[in-house]
PDB file of N, CA and C in Angstrom:
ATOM      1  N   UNK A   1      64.625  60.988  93.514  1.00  0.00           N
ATOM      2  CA  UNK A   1      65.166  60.414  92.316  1.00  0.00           C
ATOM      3  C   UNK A   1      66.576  59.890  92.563  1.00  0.00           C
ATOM      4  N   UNK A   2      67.540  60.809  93.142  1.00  0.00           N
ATOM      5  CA  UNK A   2      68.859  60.162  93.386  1.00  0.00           C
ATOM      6  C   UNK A   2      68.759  58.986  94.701  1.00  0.00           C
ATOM      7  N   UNK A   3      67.787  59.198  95.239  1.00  0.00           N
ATOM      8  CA  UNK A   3      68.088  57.807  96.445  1.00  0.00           C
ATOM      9  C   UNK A   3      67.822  56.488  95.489  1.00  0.00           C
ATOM     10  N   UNK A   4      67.193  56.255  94.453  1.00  0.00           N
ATOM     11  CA  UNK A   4      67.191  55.250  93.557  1.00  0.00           C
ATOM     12  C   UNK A   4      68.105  54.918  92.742  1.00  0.00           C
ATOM     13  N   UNK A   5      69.022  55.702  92.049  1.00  0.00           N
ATOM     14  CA  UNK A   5      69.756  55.530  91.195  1.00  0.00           C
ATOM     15  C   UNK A   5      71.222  54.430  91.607  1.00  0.00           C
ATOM     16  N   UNK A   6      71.451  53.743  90.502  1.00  0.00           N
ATOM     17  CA  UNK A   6      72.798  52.740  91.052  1.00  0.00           C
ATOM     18  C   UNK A   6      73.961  53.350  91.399  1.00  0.00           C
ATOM     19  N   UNK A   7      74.543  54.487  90.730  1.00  0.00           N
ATOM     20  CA  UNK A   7      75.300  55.056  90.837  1.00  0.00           C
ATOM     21  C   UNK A   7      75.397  56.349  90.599  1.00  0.00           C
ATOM     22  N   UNK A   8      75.893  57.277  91.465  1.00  0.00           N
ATOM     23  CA  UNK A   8      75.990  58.910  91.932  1.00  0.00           C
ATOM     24  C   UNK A   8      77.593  58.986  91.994  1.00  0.00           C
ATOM     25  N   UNK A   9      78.172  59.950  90.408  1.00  0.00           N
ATOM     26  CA  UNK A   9      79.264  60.375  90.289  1.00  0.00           C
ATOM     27  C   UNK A   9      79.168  61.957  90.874  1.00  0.00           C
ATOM     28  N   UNK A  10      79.895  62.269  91.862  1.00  0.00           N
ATOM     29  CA  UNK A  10      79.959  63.678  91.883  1.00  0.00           C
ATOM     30  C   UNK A  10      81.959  64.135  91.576  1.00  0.00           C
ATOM     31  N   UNK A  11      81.724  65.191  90.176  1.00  0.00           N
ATOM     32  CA  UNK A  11      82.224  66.111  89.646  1.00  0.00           C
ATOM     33  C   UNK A  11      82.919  67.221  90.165  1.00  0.00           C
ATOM     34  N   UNK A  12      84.123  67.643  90.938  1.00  0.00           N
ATOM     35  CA  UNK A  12      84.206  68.702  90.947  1.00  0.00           C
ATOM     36  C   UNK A  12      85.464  69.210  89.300  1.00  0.00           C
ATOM     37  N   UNK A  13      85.414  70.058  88.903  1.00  0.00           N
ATOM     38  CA  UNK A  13      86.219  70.617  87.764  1.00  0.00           C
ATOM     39  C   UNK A  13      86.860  69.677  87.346  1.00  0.00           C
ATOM     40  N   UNK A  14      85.802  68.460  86.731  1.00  0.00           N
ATOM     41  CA  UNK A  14      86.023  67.459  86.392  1.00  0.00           C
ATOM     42  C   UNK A  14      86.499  66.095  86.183  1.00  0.00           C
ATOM     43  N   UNK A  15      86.679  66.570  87.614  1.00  0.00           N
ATOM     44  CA  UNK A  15      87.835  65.314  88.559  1.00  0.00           C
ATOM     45  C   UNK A  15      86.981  64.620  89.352  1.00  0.00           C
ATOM     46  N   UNK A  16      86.918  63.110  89.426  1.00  0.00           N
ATOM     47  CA  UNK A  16      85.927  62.721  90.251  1.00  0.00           C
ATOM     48  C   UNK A  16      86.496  62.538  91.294  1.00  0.00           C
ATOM     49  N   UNK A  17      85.105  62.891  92.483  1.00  0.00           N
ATOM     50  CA  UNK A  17      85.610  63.159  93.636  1.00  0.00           C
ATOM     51  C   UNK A  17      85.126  62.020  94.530  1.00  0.00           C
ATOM     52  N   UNK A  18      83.871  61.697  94.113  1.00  0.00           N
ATOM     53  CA  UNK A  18      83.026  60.529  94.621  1.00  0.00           C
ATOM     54  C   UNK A  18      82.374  59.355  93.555  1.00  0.00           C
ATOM     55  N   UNK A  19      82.103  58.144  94.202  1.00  0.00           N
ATOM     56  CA  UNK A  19      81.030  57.503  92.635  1.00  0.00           C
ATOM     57  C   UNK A  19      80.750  56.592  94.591  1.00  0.00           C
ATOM     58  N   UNK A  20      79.237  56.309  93.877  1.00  0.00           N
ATOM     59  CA  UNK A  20      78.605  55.643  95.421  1.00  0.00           C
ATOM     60  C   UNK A  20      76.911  55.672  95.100  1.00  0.00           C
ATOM     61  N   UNK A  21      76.143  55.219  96.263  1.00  0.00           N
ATOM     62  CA  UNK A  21      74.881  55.411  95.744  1.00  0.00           C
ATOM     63  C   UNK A  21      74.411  56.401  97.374  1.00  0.00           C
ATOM     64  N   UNK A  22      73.258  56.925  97.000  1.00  0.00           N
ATOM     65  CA  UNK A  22      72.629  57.509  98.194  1.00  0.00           C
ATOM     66  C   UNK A  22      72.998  57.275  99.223  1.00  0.00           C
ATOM     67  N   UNK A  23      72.727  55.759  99.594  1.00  0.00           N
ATOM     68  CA  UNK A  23      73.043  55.528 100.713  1.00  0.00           C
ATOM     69  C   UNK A  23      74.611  55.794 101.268  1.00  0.00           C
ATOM     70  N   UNK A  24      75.552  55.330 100.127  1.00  0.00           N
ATOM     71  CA  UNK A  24      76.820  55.299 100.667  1.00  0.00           C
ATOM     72  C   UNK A  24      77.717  56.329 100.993  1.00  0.00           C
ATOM     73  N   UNK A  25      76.610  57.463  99.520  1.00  0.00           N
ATOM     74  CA  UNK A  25      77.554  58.803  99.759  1.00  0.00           C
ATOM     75  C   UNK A  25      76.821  59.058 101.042  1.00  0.00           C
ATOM     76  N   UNK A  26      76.122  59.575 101.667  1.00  0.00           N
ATOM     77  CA  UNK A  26      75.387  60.017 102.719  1.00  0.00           C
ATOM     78  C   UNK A  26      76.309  59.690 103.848  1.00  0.00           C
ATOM     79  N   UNK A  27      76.438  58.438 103.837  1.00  0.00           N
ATOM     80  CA  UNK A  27      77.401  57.606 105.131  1.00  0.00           C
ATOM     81  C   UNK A  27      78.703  58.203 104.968  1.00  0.00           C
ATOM     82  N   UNK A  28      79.603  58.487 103.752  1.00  0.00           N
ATOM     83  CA  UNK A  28      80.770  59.261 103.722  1.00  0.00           C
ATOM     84  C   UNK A  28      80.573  60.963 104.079  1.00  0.00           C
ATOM     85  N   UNK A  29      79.830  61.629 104.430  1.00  0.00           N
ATOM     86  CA  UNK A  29      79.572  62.829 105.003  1.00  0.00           C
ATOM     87  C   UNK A  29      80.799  63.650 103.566  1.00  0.00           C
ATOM     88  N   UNK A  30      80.910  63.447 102.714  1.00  0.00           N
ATOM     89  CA  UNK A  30      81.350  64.234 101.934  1.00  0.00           C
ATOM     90  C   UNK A  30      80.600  65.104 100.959  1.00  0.00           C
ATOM     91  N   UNK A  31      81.338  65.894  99.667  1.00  0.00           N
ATOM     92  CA  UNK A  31      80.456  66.663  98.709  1.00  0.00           C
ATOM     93  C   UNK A  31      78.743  66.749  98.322  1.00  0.00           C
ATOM     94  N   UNK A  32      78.832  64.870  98.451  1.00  0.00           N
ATOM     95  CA  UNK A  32      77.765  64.989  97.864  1.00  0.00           C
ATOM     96  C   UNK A  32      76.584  65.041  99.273  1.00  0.00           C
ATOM     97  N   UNK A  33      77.080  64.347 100.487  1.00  0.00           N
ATOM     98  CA  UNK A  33      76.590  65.177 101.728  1.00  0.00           C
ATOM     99  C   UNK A  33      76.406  66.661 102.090  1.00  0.00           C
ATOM    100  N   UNK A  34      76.925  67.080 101.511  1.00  0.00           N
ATOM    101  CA  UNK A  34      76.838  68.598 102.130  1.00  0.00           C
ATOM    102  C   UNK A  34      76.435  69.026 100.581  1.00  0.00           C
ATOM    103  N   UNK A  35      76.249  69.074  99.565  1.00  0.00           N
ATOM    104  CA  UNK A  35      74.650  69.386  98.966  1.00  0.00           C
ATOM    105  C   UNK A  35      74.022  68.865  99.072  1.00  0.00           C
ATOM    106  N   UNK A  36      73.775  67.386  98.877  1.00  0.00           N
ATOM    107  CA  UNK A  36      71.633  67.032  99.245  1.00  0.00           C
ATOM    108  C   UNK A  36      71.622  67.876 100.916  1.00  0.00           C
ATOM    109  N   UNK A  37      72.414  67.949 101.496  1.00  0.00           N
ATOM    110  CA  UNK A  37      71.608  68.398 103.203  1.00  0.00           C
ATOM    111  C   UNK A  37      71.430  70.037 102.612  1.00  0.00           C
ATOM    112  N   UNK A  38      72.149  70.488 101.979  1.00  0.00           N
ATOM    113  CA  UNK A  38      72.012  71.810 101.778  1.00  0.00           C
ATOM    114  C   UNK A  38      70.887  72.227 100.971  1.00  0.00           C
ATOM    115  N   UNK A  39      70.547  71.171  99.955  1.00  0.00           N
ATOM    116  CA  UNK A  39      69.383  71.335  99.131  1.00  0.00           C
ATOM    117  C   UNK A  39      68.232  71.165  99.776  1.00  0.00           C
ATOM    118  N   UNK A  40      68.116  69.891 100.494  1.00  0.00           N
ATOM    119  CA  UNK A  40      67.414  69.262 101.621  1.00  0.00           C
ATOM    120  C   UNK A  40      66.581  70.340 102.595  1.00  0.00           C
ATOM    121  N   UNK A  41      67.644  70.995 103.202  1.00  0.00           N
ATOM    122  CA  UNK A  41      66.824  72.373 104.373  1.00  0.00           C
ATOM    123  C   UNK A  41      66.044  73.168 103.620  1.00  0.00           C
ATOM    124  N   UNK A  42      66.327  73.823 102.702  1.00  0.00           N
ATOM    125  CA  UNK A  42      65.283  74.406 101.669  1.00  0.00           C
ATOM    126  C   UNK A  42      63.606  73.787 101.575  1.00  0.00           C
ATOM    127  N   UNK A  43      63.672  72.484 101.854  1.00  0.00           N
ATOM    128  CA  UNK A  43      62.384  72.032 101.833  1.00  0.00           C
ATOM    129  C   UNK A  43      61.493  71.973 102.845  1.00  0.00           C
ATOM    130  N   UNK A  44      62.472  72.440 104.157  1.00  0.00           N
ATOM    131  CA  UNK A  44      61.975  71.869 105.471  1.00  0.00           C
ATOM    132  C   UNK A  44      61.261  73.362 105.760  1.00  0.00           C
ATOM    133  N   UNK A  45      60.007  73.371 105.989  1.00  0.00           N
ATOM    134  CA  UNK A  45      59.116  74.542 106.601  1.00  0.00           C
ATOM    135  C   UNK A  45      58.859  74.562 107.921  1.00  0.00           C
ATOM    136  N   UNK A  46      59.278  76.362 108.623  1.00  0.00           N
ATOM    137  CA  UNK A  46      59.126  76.097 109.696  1.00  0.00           C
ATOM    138  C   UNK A  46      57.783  75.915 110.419  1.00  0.00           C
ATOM    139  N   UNK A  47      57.941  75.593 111.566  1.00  0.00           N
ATOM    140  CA  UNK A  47      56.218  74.871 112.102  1.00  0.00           C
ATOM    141  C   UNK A  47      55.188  76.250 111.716  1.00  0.00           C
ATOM    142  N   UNK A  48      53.984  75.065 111.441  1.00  0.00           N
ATOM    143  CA  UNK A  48      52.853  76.495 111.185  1.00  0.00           C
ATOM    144  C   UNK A  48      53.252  77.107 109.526  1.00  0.00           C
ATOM    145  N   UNK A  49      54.075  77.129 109.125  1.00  0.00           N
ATOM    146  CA  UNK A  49      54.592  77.810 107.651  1.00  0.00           C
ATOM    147  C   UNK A  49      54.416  76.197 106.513  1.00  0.00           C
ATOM    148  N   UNK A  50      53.023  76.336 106.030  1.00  0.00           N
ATOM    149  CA  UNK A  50      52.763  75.442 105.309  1.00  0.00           C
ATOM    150  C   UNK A  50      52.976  75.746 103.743  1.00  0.00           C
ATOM    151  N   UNK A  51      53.565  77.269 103.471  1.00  0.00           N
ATOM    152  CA  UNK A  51      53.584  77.240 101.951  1.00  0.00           C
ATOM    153  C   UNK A  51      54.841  76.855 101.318  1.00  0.00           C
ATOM    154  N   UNK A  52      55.061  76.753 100.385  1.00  0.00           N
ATOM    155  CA  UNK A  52      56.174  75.942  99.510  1.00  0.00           C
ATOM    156  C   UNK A  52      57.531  76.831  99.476  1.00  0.00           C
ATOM    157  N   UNK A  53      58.458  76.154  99.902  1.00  0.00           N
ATOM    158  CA  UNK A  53      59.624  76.908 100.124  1.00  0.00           C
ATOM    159  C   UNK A  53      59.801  77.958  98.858  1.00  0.00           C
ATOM    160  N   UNK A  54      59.598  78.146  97.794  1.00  0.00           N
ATOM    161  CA  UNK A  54      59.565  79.100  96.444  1.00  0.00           C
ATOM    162  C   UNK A  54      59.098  80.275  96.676  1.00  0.00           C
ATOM    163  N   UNK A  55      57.762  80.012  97.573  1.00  0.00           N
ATOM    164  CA  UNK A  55      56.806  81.113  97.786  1.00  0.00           C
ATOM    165  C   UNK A  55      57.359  82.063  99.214  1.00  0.00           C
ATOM    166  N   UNK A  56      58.468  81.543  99.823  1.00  0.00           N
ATOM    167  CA  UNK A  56      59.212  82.051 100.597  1.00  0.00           C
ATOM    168  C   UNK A  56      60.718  82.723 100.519  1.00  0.00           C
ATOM    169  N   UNK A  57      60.758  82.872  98.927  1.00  0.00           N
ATOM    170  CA  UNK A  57      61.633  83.137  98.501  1.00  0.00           C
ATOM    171  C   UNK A  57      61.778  84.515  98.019  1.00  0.00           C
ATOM    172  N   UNK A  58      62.746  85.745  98.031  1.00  0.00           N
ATOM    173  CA  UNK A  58      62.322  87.109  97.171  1.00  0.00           C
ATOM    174  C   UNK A  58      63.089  86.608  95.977  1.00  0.00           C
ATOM    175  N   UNK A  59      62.830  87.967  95.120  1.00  0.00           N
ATOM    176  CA  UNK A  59      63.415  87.796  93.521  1.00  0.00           C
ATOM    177  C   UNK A  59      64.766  87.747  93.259  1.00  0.00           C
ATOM    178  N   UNK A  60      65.777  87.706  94.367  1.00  0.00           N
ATOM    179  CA  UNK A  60      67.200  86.819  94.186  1.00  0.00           C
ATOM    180  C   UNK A  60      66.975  85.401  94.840  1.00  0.00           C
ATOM    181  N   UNK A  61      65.975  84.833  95.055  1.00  0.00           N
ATOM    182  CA  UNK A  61      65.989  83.505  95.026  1.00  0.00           C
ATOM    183  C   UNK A  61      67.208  83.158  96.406  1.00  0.00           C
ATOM    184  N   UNK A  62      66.614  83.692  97.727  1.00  0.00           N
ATOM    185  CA  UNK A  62      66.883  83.833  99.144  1.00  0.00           C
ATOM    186  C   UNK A  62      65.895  83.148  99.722  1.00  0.00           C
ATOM    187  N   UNK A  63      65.936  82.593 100.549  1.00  0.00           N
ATOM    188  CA  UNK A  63      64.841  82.721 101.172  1.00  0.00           C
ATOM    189  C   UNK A  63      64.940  83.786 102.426  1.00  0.00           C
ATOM    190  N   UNK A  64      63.718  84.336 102.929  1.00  0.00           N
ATOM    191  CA  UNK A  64      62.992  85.045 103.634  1.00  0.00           C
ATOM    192  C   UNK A  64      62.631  84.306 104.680  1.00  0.00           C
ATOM    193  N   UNK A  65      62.142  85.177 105.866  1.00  0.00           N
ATOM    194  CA  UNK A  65      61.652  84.621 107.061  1.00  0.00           C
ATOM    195  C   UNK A  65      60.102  85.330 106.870  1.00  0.00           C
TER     196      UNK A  65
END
């Protein structure tokens, strides 16, 4: 959804820190780089581990090996 959008403001304590689109924030390796990559690994399963990163998760919402 955000690689489509025209414009991506990222917020810290209400000060803007960035305004850009996917592509551009990505290329600036800033804030909004280091959450989508951080959100991003969460999705990535290791080889052979085909179930949904959630289901690899315990009840503080960790993931598990």
């Amino acid at each position: 959804m955000f690689r489509i959008a025209n414009k991506i403001v990222v917020l810290n304590n209400g000060t803007i820190e960035e305004i850009g689109n996917h592509t551009e924030l990505m290329k600036a390796h800033g804030e909004y780089y280091k959450l989508f990559s951080t959100q991003a690994k969460r999705y990535q399963s290791p080889v052979g581990d085909e179930r949904p990163p959630f289901d690899r998760m315990n009840p503080r919402h960790e993931m598990v090996d």
